[in-house]
Protein backbone atom coordinates (compact mmCIF):
# COMPACT_ATOMS: atom_id res chain seq x y z
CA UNK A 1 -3.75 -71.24 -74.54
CA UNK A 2 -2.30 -74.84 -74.66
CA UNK A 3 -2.79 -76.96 -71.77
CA UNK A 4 -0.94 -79.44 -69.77
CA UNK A 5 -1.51 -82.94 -69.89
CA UNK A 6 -2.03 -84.21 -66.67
CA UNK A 7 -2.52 -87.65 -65.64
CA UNK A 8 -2.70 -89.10 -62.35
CA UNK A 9 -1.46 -86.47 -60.14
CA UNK A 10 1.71 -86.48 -62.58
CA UNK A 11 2.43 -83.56 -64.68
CA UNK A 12 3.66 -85.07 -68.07
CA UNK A 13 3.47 -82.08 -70.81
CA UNK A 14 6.84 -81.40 -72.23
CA UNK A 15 8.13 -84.86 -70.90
CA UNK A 16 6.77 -86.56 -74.48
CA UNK A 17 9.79 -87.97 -76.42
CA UNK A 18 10.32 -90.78 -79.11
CA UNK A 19 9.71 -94.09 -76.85
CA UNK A 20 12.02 -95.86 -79.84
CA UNK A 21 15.57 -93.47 -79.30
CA UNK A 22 15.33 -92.78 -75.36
CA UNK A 23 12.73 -95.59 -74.21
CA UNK A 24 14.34 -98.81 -75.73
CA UNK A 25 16.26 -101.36 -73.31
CA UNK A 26 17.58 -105.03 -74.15
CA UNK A 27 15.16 -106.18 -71.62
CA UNK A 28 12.59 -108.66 -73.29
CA UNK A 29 14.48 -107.77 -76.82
CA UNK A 30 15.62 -110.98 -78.95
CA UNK A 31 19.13 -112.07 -79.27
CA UNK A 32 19.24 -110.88 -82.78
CA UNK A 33 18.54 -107.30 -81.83
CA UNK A 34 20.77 -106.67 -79.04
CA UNK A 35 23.67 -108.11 -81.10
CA UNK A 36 23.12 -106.25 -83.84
CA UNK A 37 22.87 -102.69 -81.97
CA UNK A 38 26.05 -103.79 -80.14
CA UNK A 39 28.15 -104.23 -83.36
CA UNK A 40 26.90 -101.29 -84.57
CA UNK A 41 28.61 -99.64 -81.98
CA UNK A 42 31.86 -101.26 -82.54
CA UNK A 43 31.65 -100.23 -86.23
CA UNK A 44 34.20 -97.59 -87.21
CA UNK A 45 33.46 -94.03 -87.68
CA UNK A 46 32.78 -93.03 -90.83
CA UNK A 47 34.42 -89.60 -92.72
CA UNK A 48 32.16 -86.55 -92.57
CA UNK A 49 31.84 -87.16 -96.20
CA UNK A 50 29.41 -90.79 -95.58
CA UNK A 51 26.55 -90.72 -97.38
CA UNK A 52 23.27 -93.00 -97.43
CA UNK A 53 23.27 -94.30 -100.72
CA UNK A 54 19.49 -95.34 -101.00
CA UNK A 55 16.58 -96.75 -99.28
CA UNK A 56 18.07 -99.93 -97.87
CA UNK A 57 21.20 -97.71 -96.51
CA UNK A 58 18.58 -95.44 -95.14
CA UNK A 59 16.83 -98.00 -93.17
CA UNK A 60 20.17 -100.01 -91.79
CA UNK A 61 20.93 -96.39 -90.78
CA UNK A 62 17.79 -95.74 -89.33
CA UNK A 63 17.92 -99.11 -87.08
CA UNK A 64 21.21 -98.09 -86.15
CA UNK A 65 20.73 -95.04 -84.36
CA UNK A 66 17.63 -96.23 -82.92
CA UNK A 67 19.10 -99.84 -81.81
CA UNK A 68 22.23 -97.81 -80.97
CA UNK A 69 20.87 -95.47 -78.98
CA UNK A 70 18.81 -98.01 -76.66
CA UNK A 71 22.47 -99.48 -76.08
CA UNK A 72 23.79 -96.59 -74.67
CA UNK A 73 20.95 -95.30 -72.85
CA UNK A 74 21.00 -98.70 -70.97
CA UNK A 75 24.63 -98.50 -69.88
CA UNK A 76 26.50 -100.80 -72.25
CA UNK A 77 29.80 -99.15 -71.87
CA UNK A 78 32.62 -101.64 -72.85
CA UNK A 79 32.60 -104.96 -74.61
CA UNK A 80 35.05 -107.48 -74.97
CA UNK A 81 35.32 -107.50 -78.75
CA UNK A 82 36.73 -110.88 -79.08
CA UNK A 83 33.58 -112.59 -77.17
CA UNK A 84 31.32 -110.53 -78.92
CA UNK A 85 32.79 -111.64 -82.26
CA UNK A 86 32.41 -115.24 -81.65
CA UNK A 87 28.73 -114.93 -80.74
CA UNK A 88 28.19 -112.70 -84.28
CA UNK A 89 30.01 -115.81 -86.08
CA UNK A 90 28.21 -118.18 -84.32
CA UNK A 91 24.85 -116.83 -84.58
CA UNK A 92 25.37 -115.94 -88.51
CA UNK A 93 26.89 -119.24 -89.32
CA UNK A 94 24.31 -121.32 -87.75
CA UNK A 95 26.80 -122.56 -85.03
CA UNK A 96 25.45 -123.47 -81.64
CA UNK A 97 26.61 -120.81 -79.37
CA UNK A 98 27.74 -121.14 -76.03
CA UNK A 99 25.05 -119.56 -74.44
CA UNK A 100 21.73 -119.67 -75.84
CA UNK A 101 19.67 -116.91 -76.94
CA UNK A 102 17.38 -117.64 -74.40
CA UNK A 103 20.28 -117.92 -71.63
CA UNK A 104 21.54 -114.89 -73.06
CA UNK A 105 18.40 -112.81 -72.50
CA UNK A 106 17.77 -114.01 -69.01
CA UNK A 107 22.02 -112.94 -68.27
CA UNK A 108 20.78 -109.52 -69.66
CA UNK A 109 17.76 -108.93 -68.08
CA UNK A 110 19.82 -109.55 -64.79
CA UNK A 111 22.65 -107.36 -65.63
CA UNK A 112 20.52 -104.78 -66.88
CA UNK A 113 18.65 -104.92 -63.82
CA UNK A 114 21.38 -104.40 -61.45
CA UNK A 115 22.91 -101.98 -63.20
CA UNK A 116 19.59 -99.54 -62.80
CA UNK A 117 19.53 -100.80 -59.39
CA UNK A 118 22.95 -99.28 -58.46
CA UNK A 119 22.31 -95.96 -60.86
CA UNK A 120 19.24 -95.64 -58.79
CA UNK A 121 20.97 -95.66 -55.20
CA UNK A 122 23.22 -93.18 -56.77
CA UNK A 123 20.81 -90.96 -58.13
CA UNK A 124 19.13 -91.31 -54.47
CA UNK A 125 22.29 -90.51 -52.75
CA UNK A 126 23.36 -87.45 -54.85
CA UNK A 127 19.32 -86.25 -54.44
CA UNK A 128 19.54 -86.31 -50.82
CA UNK A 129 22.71 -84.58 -50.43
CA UNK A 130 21.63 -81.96 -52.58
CA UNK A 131 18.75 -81.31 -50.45
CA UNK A 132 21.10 -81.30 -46.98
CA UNK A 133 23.24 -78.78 -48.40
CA UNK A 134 20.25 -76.59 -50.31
CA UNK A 135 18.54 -76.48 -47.06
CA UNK A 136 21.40 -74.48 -45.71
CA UNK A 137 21.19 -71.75 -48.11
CA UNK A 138 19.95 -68.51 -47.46
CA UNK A 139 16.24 -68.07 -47.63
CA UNK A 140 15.50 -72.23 -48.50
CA UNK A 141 12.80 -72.96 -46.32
CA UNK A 142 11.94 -76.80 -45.75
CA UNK A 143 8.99 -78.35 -45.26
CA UNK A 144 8.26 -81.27 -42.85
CA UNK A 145 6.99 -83.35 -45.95
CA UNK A 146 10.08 -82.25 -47.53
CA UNK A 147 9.67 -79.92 -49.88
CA UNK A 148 12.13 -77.17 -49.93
CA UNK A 149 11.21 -73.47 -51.36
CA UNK A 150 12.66 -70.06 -52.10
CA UNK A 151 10.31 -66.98 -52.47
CA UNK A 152 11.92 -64.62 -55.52
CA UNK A 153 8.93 -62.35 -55.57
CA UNK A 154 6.00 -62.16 -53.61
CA UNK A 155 2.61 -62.55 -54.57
CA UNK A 156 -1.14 -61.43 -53.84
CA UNK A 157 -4.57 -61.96 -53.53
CA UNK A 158 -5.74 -65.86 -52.67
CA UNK A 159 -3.29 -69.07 -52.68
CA UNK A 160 -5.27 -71.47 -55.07
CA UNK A 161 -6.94 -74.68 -53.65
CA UNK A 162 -7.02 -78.95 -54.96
CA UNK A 163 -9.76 -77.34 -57.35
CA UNK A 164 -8.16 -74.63 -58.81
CA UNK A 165 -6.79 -74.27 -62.03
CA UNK A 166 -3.74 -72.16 -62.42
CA UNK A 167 -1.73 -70.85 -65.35
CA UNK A 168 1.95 -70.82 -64.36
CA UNK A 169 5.36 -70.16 -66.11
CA UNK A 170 8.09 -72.71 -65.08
CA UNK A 171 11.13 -74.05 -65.67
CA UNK A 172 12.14 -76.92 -64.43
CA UNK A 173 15.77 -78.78 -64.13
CA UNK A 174 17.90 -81.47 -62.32
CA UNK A 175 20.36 -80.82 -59.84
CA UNK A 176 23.21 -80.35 -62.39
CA UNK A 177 21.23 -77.40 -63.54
CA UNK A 178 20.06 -79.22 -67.18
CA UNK A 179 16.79 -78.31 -68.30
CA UNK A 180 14.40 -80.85 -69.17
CA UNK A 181 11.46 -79.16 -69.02
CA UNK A 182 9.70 -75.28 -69.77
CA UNK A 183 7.16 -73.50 -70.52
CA UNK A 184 9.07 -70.34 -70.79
CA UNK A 185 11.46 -71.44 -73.63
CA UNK A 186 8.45 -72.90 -75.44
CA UNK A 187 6.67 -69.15 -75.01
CA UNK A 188 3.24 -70.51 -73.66
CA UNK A 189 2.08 -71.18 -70.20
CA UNK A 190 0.59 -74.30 -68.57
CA UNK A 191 -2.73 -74.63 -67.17
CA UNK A 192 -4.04 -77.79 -65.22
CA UNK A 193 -5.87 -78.12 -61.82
CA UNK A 194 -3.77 -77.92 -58.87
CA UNK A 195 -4.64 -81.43 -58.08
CA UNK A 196 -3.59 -83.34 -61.15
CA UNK A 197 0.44 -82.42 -60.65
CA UNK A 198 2.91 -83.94 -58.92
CA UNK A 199 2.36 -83.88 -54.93
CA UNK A 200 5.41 -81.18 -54.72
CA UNK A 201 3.81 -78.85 -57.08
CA UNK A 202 0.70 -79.52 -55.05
CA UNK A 203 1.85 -78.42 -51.90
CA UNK A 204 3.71 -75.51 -53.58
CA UNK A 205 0.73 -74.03 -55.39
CA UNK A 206 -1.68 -73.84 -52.56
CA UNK A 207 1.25 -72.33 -50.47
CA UNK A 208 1.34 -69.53 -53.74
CA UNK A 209 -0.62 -66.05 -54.13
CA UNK A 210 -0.84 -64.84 -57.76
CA UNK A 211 1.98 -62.90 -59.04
CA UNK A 212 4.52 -65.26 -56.96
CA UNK A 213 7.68 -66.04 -58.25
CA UNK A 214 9.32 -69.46 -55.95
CA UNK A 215 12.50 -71.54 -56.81
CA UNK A 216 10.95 -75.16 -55.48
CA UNK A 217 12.99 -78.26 -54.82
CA UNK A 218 11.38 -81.39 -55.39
CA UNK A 219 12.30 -84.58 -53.08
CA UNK A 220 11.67 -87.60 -55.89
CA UNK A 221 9.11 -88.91 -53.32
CA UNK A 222 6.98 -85.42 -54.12
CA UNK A 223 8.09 -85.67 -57.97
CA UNK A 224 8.60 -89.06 -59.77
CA UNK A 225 9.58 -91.11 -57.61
CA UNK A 226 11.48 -94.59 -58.09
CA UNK A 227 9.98 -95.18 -60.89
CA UNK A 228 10.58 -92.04 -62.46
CA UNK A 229 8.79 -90.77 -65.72
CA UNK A 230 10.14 -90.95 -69.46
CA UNK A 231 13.46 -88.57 -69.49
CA UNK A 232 13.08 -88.41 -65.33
CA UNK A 233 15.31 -90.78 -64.21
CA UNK A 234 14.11 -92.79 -61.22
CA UNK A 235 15.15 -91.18 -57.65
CA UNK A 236 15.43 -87.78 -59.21
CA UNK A 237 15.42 -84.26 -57.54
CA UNK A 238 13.53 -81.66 -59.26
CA UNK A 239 13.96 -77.86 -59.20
CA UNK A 240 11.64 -75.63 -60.42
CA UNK A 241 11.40 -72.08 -60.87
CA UNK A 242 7.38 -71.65 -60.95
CA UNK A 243 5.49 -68.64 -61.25
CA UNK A 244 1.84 -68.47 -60.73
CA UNK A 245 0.28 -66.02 -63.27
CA UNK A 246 -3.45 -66.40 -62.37
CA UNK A 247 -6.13 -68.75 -60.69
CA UNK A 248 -9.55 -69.61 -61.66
CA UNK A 249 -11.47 -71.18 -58.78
């Protein structure tokens, strides 16, 4: 049976991607780098018929899409093509520009910064009212930490303690109902000490008998928190639907 990884209290398995398509940000990049991911952007789409013609297309393409990616995954949604042109000319033709590449970087990391700031607020917002209007539903019961459950099927035996280690099936997804996590579509189950999660699943657990089936809502201050983790953007709210299939003491 595959385990989890678990590392400080935060459970990570599943949560692995590829740091250069999803983790990349203009932040601390050079000049040269966040131009060139920019006007690949602006490029025009190719037919369905493009091809990669040989190693050197196959590279440009490859820095594309990862350069490309890191673009949109930071929030670059519009440029002003003109402005953008002049600094490509500039830069290329050995021109001074009109901001330097280290002014340019520092206007970045700002922007950049600010812009996470306000997606985080938002993500915050949406979270809470989530939770207001979950906790309304019909068998949600809240927690004063919290945490808000739903018992689908009852359990037996003893709830597991910090020093247990459980096996569990879950699946776990944001508020808009996208998975981005589960052990049930991968066909294995997870196993880690109760401990070594995330404080919601924590608190969850030890509240669980074997053979329990819950629907758990996550606060982010019980899940990832500000900071979030990877593809858990920060301020997120978590649902899970856990079962707990055995525990070892």
């Amino acid at each position: 049976m595959k385990k989890s990884v678990l590392l400080s209290g935060t459970l990570v398995q599943g949560f692995a991607v590829d740091s250069r398509l999803s983790c990349i940000t203009l932040k601390g990049s050079k000049l040269f780098f966040s131009v060139l991911a920019s006007l690949l952007c602006l490029l025009p789409a190719k037919s369905q018929d493009f091809q990669l013609a040989g190693k050197d297309d196959t590279i440009s393409y490859c820095l594309g899409v990862v350069l490309g990616t890191g673009i949109k995954n930071a929030g670059v949604e519009q440029l002003k093509e003109a402005s953008f042109m002049q600094a490509i000319n500039d830069v290329t033709t050995d021109k001074q520009p009109v901001i330097s590449p280290e002014q340019a970087n520092m206007i970045l990391d700002q922007h950049f910064t600010e812009l996470n700031q306000k997606k985080s607020m938002e993500q915050l917002a949406e979270g809470q009212a989530f939770l207001a209007e979950n906790s309304k539903k019909e068998g949600v019961v809240t927690l004063p930490s919290g945490l808000q459950y739903k018992i689908l099927q009852e359990g037996e035996g003893i709830s597991p303690v910090d020093t247990s280690v459980v096996t569990v099936h879950y699946t776990g997804t944001f508020i808009n109902g996208e998975v981005f996590d589960s052990s049930v579509e991968r066909g294995e189950p997870a196993q880690f000490p109760v401990n070594r999660v995330i404080p919601g699943w924590t608190e969850a657990l030890k509240l669980m008998k074997p053979g329990a089936k819950w629907m758990i809502y996550l606060p982010s201050d019980l899940a990832y928190g500000e900071r979030g983790a990877q593809t858990i953007p920060p301020h997120s709210v978590l649902v899970f639907e856990v079962e707990l299939l055995a525990v070892d003491k």
